[in-house]
PDB file of N, CA and C in Angstrom:
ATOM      1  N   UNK A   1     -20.116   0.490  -9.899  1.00  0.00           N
ATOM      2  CA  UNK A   1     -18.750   0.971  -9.796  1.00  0.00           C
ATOM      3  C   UNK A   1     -17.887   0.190 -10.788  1.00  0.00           C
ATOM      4  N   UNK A   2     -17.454   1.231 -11.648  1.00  0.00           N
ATOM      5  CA  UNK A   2     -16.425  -0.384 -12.558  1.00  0.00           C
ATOM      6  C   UNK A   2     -15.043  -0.320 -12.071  1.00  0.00           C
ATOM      7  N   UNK A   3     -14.141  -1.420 -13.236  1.00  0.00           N
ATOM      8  CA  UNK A   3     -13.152  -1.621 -12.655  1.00  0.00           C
ATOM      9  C   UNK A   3     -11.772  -0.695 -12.380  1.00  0.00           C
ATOM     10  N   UNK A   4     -11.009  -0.861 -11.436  1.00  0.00           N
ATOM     11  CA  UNK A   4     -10.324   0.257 -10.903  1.00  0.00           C
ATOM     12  C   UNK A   4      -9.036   0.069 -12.453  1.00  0.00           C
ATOM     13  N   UNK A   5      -8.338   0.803 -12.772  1.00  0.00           N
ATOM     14  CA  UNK A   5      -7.846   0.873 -13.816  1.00  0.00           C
ATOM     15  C   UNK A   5      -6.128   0.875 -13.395  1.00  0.00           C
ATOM     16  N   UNK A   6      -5.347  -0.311 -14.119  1.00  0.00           N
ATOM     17  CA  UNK A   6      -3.988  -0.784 -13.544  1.00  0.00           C
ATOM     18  C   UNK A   6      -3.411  -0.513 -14.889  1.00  0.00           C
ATOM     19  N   UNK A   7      -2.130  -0.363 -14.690  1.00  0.00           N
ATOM     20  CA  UNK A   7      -0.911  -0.923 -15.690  1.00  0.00           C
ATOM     21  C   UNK A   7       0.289  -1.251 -15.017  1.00  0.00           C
ATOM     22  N   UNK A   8       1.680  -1.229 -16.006  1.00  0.00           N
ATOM     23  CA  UNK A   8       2.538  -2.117 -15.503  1.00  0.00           C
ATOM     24  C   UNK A   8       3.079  -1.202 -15.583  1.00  0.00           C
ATOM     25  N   UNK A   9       4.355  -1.598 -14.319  1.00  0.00           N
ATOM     26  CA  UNK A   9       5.342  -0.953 -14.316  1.00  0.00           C
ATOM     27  C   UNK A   9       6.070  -1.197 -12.770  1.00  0.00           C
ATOM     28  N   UNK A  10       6.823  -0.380 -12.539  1.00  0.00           N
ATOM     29  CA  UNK A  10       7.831  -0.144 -11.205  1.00  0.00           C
ATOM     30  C   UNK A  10       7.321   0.251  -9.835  1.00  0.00           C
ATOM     31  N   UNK A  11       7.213  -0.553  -8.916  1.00  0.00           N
ATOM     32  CA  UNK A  11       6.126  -0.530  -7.539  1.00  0.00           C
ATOM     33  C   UNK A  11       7.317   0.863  -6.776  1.00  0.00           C
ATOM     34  N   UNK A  12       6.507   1.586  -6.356  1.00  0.00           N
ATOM     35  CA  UNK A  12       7.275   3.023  -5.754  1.00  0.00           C
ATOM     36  C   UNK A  12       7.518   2.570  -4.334  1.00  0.00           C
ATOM     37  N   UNK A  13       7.082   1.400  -3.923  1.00  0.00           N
ATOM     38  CA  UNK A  13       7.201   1.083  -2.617  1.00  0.00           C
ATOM     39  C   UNK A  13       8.430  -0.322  -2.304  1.00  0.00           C
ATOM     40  N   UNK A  14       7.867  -0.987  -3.119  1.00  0.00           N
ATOM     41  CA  UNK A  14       8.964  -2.811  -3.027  1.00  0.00           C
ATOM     42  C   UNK A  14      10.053  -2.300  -3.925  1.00  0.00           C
ATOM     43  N   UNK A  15       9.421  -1.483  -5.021  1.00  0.00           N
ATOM     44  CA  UNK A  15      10.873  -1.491  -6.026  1.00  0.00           C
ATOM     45  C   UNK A  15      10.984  -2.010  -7.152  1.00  0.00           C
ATOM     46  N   UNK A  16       9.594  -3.283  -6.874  1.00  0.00           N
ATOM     47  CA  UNK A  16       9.577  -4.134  -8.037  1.00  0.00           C
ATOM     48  C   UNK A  16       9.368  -3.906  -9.088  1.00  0.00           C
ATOM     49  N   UNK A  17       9.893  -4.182 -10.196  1.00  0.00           N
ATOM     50  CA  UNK A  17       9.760  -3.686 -11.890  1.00  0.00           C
ATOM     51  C   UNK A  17       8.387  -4.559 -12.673  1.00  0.00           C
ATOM     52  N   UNK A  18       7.716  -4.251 -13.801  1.00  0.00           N
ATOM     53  CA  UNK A  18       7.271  -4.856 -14.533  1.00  0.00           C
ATOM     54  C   UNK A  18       5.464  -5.639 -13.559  1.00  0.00           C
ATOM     55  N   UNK A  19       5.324  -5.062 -12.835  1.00  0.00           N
ATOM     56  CA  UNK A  19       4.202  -5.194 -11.480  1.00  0.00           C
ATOM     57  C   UNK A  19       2.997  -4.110 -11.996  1.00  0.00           C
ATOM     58  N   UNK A  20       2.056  -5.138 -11.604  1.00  0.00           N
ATOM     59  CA  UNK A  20       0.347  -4.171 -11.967  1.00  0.00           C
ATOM     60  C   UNK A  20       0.378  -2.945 -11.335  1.00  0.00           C
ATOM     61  N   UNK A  21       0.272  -2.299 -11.374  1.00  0.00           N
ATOM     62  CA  UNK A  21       0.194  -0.860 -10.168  1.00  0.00           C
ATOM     63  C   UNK A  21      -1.239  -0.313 -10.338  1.00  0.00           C
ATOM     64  N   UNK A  22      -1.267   0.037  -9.417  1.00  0.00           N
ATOM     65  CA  UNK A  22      -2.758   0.585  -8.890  1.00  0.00           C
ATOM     66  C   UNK A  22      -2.113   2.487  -8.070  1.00  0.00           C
ATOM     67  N   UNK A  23      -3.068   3.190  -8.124  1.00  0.00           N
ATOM     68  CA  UNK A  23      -3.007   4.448  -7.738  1.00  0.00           C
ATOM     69  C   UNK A  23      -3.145   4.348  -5.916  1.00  0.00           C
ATOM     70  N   UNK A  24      -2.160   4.866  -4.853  1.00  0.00           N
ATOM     71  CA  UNK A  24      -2.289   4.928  -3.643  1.00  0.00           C
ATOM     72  C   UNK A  24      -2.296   6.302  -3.570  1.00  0.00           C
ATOM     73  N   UNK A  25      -3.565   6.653  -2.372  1.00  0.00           N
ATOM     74  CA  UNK A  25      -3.486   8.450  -2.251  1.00  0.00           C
ATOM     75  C   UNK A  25      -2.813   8.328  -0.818  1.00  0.00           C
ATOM     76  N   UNK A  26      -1.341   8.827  -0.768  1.00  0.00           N
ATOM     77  CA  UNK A  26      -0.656   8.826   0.302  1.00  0.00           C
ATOM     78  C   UNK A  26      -1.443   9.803   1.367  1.00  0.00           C
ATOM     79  N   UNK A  27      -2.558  10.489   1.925  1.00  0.00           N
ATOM     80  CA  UNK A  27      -3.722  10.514   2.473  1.00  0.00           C
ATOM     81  C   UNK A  27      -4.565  10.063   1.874  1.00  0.00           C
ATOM     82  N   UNK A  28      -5.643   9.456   2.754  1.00  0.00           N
ATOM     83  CA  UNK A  28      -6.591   8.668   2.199  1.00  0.00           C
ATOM     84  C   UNK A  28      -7.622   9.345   1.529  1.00  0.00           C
ATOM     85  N   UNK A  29      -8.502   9.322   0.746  1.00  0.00           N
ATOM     86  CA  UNK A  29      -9.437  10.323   0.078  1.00  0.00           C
ATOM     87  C   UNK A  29     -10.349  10.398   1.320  1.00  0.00           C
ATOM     88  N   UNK A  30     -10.684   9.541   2.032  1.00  0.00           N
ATOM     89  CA  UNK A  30     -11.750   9.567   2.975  1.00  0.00           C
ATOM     90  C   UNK A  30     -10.672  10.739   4.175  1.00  0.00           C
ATOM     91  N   UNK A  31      -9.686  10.942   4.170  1.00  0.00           N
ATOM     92  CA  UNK A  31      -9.223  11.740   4.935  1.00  0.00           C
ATOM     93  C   UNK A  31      -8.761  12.898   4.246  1.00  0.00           C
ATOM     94  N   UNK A  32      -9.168  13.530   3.566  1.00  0.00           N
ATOM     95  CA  UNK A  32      -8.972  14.380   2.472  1.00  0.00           C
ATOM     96  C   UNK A  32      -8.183  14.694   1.161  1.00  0.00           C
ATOM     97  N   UNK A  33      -7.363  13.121   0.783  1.00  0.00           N
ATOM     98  CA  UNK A  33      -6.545  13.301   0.271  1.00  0.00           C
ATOM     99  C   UNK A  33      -6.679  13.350  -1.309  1.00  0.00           C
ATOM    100  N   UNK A  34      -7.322  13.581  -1.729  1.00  0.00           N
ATOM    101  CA  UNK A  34      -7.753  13.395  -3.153  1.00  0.00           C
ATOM    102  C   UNK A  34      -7.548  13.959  -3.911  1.00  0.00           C
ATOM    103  N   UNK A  35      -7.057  15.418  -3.553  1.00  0.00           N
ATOM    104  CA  UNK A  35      -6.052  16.148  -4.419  1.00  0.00           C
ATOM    105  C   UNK A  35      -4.735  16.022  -4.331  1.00  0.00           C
ATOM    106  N   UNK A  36      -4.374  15.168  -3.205  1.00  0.00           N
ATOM    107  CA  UNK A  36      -2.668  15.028  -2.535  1.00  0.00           C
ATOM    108  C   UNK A  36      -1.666  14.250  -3.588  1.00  0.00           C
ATOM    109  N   UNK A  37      -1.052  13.623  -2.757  1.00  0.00           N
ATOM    110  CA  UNK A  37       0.197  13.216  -3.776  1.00  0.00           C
ATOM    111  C   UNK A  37      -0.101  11.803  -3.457  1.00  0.00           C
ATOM    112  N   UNK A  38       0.020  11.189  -4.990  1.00  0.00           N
ATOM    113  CA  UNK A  38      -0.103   9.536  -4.715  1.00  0.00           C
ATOM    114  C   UNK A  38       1.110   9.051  -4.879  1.00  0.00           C
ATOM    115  N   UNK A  39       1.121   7.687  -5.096  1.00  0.00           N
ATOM    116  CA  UNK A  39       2.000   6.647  -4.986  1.00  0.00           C
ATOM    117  C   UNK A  39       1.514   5.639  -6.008  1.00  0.00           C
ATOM    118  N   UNK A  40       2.654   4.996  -6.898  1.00  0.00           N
ATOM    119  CA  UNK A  40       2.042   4.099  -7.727  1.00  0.00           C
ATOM    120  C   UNK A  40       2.725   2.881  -7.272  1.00  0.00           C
ATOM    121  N   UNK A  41       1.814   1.834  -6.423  1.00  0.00           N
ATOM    122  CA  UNK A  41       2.050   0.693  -5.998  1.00  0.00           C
ATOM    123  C   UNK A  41       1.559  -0.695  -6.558  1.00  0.00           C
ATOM    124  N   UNK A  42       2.225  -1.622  -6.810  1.00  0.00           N
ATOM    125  CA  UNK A  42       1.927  -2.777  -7.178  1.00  0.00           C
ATOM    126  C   UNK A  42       0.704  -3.326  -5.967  1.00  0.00           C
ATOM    127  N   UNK A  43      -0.195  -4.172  -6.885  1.00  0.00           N
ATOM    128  CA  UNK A  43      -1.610  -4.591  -6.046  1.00  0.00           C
ATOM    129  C   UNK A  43      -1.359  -5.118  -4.472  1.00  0.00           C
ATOM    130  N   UNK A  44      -0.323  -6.323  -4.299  1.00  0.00           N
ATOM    131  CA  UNK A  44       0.011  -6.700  -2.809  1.00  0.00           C
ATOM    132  C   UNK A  44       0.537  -5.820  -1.798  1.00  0.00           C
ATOM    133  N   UNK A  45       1.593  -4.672  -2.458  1.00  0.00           N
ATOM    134  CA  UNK A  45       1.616  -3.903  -1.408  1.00  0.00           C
ATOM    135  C   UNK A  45       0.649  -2.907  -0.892  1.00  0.00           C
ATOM    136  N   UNK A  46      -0.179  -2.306  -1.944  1.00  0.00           N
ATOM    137  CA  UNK A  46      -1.315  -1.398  -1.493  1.00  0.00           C
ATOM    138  C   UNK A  46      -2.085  -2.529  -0.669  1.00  0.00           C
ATOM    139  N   UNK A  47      -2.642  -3.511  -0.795  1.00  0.00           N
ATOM    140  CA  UNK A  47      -3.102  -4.233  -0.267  1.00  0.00           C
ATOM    141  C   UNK A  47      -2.915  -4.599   1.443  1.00  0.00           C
ATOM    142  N   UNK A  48      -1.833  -4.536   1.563  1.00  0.00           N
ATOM    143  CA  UNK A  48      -0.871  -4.940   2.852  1.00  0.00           C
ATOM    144  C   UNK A  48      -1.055  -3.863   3.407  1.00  0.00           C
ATOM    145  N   UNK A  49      -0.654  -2.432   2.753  1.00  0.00           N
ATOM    146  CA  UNK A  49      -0.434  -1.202   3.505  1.00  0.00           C
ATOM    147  C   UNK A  49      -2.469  -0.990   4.134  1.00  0.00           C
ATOM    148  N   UNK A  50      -3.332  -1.110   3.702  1.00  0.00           N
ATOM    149  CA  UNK A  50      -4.302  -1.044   4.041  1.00  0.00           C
ATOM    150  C   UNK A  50      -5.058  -2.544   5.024  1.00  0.00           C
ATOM    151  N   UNK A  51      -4.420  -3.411   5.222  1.00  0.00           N
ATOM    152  CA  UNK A  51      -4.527  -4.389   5.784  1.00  0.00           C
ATOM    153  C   UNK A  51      -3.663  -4.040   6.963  1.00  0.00           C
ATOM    154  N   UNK A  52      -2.556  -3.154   7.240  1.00  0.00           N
ATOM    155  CA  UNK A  52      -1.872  -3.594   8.614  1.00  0.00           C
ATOM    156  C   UNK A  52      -2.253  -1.290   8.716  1.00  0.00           C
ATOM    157  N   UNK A  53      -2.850  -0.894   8.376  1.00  0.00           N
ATOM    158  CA  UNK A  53      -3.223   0.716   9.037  1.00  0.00           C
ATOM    159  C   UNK A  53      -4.098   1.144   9.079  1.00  0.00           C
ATOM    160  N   UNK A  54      -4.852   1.930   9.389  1.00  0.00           N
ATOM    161  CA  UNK A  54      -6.187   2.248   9.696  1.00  0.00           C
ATOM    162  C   UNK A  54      -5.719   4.014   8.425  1.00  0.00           C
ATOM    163  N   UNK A  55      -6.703   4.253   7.979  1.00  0.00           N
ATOM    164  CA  UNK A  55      -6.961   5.444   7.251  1.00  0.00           C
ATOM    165  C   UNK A  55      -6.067   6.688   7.851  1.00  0.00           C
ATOM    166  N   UNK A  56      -6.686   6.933   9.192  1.00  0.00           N
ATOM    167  CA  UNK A  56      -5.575   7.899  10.248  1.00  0.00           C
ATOM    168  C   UNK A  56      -4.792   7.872  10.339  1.00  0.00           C
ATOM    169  N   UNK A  57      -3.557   6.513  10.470  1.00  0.00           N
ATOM    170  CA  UNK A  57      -2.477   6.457  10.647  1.00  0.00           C
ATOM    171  C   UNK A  57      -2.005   6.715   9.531  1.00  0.00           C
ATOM    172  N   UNK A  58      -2.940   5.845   8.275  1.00  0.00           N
ATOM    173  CA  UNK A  58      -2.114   6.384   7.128  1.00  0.00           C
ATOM    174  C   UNK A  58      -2.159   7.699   6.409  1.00  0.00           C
ATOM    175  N   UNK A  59      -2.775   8.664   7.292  1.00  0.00           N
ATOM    176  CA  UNK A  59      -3.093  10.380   6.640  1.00  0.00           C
ATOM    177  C   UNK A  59      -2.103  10.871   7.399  1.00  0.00           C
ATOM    178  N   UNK A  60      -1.717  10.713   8.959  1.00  0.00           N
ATOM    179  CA  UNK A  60      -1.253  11.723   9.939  1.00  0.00           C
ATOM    180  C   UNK A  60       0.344  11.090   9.785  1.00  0.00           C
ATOM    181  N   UNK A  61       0.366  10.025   9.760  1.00  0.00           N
ATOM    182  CA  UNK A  61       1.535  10.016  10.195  1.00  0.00           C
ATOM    183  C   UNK A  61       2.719   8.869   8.922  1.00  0.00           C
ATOM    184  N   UNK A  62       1.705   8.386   8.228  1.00  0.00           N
ATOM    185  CA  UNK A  62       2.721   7.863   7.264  1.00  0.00           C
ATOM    186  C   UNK A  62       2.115   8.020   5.539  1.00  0.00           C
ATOM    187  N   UNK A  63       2.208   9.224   5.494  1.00  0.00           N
ATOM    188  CA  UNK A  63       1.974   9.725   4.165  1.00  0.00           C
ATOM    189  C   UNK A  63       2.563   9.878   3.160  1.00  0.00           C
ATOM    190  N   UNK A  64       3.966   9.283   3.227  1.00  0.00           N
ATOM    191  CA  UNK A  64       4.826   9.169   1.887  1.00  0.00           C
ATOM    192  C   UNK A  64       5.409   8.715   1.741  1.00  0.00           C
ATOM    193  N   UNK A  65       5.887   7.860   0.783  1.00  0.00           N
ATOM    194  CA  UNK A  65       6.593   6.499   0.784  1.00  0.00           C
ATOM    195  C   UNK A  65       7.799   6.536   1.566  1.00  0.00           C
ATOM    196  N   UNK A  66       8.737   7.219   2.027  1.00  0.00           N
ATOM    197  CA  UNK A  66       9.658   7.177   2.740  1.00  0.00           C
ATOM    198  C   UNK A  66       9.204   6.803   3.947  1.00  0.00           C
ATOM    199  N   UNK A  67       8.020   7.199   4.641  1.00  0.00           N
ATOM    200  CA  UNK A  67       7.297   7.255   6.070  1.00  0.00           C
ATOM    201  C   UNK A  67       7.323   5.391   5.856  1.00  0.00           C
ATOM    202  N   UNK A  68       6.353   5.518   4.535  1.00  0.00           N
ATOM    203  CA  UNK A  68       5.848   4.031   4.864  1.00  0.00           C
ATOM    204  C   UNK A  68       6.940   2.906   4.813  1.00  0.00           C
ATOM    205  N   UNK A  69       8.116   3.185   3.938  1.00  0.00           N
ATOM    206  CA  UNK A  69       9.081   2.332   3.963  1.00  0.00           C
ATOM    207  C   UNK A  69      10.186   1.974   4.832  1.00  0.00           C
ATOM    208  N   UNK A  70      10.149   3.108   5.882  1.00  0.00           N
ATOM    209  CA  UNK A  70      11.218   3.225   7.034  1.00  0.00           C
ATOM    210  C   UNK A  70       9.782   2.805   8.400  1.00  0.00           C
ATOM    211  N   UNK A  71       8.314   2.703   8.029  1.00  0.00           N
ATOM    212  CA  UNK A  71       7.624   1.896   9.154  1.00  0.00           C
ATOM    213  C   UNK A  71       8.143   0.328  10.055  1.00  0.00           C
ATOM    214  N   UNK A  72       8.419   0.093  10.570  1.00  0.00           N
ATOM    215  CA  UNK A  72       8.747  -1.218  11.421  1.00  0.00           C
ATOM    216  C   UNK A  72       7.542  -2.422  10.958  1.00  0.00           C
ATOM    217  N   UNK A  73       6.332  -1.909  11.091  1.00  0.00           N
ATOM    218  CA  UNK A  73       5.433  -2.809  10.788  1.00  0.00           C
ATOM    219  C   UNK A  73       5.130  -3.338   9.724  1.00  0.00           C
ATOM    220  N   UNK A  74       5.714  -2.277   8.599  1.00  0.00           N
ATOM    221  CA  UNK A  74       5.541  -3.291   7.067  1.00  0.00           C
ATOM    222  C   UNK A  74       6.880  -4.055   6.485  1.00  0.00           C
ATOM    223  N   UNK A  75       8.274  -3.845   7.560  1.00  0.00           N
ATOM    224  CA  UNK A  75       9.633  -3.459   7.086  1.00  0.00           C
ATOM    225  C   UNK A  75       9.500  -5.141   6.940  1.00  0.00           C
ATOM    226  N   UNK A  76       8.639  -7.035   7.596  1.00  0.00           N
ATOM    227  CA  UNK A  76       9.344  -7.652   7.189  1.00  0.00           C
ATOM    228  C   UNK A  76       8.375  -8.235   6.022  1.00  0.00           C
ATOM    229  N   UNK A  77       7.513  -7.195   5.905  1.00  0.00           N
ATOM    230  CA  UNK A  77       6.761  -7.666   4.204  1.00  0.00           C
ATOM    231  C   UNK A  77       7.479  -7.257   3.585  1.00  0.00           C
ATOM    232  N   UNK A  78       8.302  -5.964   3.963  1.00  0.00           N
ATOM    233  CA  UNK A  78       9.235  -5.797   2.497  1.00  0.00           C
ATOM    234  C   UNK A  78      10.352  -6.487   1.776  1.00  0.00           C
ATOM    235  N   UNK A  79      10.766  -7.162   2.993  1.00  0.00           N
ATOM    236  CA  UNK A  79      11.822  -7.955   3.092  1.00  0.00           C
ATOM    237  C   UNK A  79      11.429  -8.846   2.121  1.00  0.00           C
ATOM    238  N   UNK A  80      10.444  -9.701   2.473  1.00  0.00           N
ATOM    239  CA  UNK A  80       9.490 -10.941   2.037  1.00  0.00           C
ATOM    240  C   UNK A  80       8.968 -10.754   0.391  1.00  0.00           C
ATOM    241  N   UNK A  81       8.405  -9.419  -0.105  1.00  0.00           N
ATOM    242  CA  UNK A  81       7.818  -9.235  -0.954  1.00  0.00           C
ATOM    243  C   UNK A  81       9.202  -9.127  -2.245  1.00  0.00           C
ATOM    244  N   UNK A  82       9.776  -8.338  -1.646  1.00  0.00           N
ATOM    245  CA  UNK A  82      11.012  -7.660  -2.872  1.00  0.00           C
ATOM    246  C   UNK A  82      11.768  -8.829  -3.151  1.00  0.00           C
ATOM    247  N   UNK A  83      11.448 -10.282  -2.609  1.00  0.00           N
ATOM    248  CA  UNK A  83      12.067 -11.957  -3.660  1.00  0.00           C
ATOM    249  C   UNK A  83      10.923 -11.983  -4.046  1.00  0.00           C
ATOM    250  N   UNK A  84       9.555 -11.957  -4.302  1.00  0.00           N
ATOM    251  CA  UNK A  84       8.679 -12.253  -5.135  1.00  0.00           C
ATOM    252  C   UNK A  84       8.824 -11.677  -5.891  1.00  0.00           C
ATOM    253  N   UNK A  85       7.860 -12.795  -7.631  1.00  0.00           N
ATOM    254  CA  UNK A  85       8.259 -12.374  -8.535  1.00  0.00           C
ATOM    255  C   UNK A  85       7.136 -11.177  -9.017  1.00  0.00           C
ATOM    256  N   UNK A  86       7.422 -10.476  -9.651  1.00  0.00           N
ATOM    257  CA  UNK A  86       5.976  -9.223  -9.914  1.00  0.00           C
ATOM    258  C   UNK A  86       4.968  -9.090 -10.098  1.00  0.00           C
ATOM    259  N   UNK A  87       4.981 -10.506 -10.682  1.00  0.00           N
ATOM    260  CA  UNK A  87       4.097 -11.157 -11.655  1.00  0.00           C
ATOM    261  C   UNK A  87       2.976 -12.101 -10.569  1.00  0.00           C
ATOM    262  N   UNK A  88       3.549 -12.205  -8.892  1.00  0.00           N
ATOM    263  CA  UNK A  88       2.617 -12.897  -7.911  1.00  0.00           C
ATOM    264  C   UNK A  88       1.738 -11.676  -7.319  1.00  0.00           C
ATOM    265  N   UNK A  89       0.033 -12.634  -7.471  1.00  0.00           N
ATOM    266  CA  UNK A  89      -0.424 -11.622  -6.279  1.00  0.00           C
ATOM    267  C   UNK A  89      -0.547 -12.351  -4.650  1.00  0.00           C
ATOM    268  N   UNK A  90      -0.659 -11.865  -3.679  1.00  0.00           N
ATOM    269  CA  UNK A  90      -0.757 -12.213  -2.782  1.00  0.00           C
ATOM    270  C   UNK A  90      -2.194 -11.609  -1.705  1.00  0.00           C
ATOM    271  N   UNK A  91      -2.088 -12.618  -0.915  1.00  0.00           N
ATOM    272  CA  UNK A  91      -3.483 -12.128  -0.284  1.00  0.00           C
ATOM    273  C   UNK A  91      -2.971 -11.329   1.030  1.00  0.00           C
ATOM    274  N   UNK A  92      -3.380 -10.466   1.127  1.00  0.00           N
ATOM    275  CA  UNK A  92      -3.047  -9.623   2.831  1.00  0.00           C
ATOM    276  C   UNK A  92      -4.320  -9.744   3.897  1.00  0.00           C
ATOM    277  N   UNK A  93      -3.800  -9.761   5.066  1.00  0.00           N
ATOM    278  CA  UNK A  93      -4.775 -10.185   6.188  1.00  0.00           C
ATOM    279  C   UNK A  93      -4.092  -8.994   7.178  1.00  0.00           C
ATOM    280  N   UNK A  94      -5.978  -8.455   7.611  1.00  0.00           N
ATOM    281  CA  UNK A  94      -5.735  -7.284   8.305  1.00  0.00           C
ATOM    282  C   UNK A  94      -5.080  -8.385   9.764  1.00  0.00           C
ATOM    283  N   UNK A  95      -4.551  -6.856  10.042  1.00  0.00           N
ATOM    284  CA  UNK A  95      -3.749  -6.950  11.483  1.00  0.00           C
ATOM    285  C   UNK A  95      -5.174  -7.056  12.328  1.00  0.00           C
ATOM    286  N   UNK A  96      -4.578  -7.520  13.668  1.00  0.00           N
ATOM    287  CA  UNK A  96      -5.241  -7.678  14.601  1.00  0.00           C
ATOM    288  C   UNK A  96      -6.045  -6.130  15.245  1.00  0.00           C
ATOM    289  N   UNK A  97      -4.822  -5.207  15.115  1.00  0.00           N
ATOM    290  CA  UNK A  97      -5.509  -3.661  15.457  1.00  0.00           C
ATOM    291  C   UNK A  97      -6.574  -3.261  14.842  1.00  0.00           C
ATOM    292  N   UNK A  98      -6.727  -3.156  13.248  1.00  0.00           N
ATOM    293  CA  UNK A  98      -7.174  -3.260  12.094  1.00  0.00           C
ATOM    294  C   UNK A  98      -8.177  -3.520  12.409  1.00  0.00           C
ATOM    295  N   UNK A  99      -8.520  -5.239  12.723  1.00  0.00           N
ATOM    296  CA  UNK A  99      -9.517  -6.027  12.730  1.00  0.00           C
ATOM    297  C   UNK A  99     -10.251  -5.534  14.128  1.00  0.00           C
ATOM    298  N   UNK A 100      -9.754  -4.967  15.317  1.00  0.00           N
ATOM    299  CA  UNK A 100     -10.804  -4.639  16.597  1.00  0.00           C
ATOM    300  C   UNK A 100     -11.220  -3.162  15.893  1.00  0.00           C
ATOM    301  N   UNK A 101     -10.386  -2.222  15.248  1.00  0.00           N
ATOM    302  CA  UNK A 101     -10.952  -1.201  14.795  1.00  0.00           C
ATOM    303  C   UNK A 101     -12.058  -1.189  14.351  1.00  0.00           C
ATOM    304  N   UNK A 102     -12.915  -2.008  13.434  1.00  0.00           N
ATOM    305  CA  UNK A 102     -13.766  -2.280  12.656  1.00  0.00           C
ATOM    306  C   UNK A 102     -14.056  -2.250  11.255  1.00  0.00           C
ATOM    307  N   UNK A 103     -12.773  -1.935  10.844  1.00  0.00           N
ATOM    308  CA  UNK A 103     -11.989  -1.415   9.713  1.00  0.00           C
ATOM    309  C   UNK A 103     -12.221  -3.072   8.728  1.00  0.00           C
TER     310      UNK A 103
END
């Protein structure tokens, strides 16, 4: 498998400018989303968003950045993330739900 393919620019989620972005399929491909509509997110937040949701939650019920940005559960990473500088990566740790899921 090679490497997943980034450039720079403006995170559609934190806001942040000048940030690696990586491709998010606002349904998951494993939930059919692979023709759907993505999201171009800087590496820590895709990271986070798949560390605190399970695939389902993120197909059925928070599928577009508005969903995910008005969520309660990511609202005080956002807080937290949007003073970092663009240029940091950070490590995300699945949630506890996450982690009994088997996810």
């Amino acid at each position: 498998m090679g490497k997943k393919r980034t450039e720079t620019g403006a995170c559609e989620l934190c806001l942040r400018e000048n940030a690696e972005i990586t491709v998010h399929y606002l349904t998951t491909k494993e939930m059919g989303g692979t023709f759907l509509p993505t999201a171009n997110l800087c590496i820590p937040c895709h990271k986070q968003i798949h560390a605190l949701y399970t695939n389902v939650e993120l197909a059925t019920r928070l599928n577009t950045n508005e969903l995910l940005q008005k969520d309660e559960k990511i609202g005080k990473y956002m807080k937290w993330i949007k003073k970092q500088p663009s240029s940091k990566l950070t490590k995300a740790r699945k949630s506890n739900e996450i982690k009994s899921k088997g996810r």
